[in-house]
C-alpha atoms as a PDB file:
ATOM      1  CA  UNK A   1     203.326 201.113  86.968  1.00  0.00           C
ATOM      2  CA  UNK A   2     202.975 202.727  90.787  1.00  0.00           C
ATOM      3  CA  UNK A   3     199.429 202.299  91.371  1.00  0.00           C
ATOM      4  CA  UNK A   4     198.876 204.366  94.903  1.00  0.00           C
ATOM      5  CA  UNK A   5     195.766 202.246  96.932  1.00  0.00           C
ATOM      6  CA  UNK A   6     192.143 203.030  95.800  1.00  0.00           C
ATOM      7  CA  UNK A   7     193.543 203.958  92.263  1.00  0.00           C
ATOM      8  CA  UNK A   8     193.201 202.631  89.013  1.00  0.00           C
ATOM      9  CA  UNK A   9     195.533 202.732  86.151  1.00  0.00           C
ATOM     10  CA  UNK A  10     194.237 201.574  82.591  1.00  0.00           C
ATOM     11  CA  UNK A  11     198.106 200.296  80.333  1.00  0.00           C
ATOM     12  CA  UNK A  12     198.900 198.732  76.950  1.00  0.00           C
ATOM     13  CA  UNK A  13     200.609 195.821  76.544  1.00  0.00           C
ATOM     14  CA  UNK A  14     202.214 194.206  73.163  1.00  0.00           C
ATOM     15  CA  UNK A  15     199.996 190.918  71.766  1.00  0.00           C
ATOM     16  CA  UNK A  16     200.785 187.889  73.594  1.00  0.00           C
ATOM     17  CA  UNK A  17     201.152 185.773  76.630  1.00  0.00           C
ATOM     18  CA  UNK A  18     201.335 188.418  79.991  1.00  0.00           C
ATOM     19  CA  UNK A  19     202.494 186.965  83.465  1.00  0.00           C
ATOM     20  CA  UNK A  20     201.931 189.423  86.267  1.00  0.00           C
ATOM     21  CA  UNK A  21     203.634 189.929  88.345  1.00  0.00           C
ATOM     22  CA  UNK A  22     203.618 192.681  91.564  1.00  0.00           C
ATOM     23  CA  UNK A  23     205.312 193.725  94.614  1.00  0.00           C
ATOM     24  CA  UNK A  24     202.976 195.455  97.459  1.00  0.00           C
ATOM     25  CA  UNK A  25     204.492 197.746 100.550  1.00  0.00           C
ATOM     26  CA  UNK A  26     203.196 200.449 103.055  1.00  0.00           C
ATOM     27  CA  UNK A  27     205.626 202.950 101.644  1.00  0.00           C
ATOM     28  CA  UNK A  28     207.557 203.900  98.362  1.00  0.00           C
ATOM     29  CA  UNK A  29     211.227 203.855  98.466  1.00  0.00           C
ATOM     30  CA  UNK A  30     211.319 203.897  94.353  1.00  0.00           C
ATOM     31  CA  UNK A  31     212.001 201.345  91.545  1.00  0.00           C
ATOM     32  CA  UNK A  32     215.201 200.281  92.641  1.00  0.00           C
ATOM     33  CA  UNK A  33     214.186 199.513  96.035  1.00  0.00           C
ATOM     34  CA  UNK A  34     210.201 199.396  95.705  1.00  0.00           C
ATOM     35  CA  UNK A  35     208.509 199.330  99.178  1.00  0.00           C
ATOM     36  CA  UNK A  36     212.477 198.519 101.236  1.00  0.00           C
ATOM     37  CA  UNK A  37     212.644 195.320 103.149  1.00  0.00           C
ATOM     38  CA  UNK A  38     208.743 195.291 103.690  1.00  0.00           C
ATOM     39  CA  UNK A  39     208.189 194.486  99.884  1.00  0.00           C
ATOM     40  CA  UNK A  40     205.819 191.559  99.301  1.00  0.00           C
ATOM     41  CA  UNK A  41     205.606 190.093  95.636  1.00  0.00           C
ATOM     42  CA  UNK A  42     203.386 188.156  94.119  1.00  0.00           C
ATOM     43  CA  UNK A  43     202.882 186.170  90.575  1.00  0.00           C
ATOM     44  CA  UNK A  44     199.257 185.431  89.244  1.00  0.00           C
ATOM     45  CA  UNK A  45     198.438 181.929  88.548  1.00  0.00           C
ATOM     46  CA  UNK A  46     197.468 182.486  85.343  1.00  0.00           C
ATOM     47  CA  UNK A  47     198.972 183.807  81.861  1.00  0.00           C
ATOM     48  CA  UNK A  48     196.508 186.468  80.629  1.00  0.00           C
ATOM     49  CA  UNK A  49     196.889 186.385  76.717  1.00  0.00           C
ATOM     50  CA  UNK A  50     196.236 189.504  74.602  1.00  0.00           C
ATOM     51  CA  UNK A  51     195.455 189.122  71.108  1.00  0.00           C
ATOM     52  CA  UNK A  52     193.619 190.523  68.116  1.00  0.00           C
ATOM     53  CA  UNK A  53     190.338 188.979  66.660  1.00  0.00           C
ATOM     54  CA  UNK A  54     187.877 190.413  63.752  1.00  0.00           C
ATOM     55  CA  UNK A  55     186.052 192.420  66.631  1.00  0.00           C
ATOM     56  CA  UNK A  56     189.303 194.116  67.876  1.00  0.00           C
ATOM     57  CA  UNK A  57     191.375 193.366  71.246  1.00  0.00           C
ATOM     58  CA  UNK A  58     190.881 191.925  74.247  1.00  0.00           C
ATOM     59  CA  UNK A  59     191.451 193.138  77.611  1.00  0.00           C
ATOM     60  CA  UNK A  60     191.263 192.037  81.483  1.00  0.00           C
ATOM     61  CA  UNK A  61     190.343 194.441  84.309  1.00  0.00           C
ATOM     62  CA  UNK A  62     192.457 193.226  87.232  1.00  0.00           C
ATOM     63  CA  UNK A  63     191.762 194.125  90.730  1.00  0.00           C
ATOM     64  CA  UNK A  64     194.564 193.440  93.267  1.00  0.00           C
ATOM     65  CA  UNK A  65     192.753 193.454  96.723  1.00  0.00           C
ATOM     66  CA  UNK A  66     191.137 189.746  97.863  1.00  0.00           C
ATOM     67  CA  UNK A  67     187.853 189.670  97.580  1.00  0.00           C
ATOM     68  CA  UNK A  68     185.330 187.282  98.500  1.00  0.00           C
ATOM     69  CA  UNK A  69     184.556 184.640  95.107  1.00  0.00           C
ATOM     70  CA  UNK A  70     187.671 186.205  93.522  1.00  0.00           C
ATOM     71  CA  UNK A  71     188.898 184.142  91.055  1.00  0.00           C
ATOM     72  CA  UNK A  72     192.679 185.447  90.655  1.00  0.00           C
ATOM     73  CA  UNK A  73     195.054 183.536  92.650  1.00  0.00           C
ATOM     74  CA  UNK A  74     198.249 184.577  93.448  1.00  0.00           C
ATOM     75  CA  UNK A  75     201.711 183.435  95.078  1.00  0.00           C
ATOM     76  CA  UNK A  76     204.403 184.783  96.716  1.00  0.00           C
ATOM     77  CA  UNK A  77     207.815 185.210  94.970  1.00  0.00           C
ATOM     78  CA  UNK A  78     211.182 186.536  96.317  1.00  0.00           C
ATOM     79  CA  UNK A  79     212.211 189.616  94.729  1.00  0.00           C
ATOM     80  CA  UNK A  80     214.711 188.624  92.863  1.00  0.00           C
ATOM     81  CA  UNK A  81     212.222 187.628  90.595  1.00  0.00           C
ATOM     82  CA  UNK A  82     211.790 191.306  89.902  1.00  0.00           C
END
């Protein structure tokens, strides 16, 4: 998903084990060359599972800007990893 700054984008994802993973720029040159040579990207540290239980599904709200007591770490990964 493009997600332009101050939005928010709500997704669905299959049950499982997620990794995510995203790439961060000034300026959209599209998906085959995402942000150009400024691209940044970036894996989470942690696996973010989705799965069913007797009260329904679960979900995560993720919010991709630091913030102070955050508690989502990230680190930086080349792009071939894209």
């Amino acid at each position: 998903a493009f997600i332009r700054s101050g939005e928010r984008v709500e997704t669905e994802v299959p049950l499982g084990n997620c990794v995510l993973r995203y790439a961060t720029g000034k300026e959209w040159f599209g998906e085959d060359d995402l942000f150009g040579p400024e691209t940044s990207g970036f894996e989470a540290d942690d696996v973010f599972e989705f799965e069913k239980s007797y009260q329904g599904y679960n979900g995560f709200t993720v919010e991709l800007y630091v913030q102070p007591g955050g508690n989502l770490g990230v680190d930086p990964i080349p792009m071939s990893e894209f």
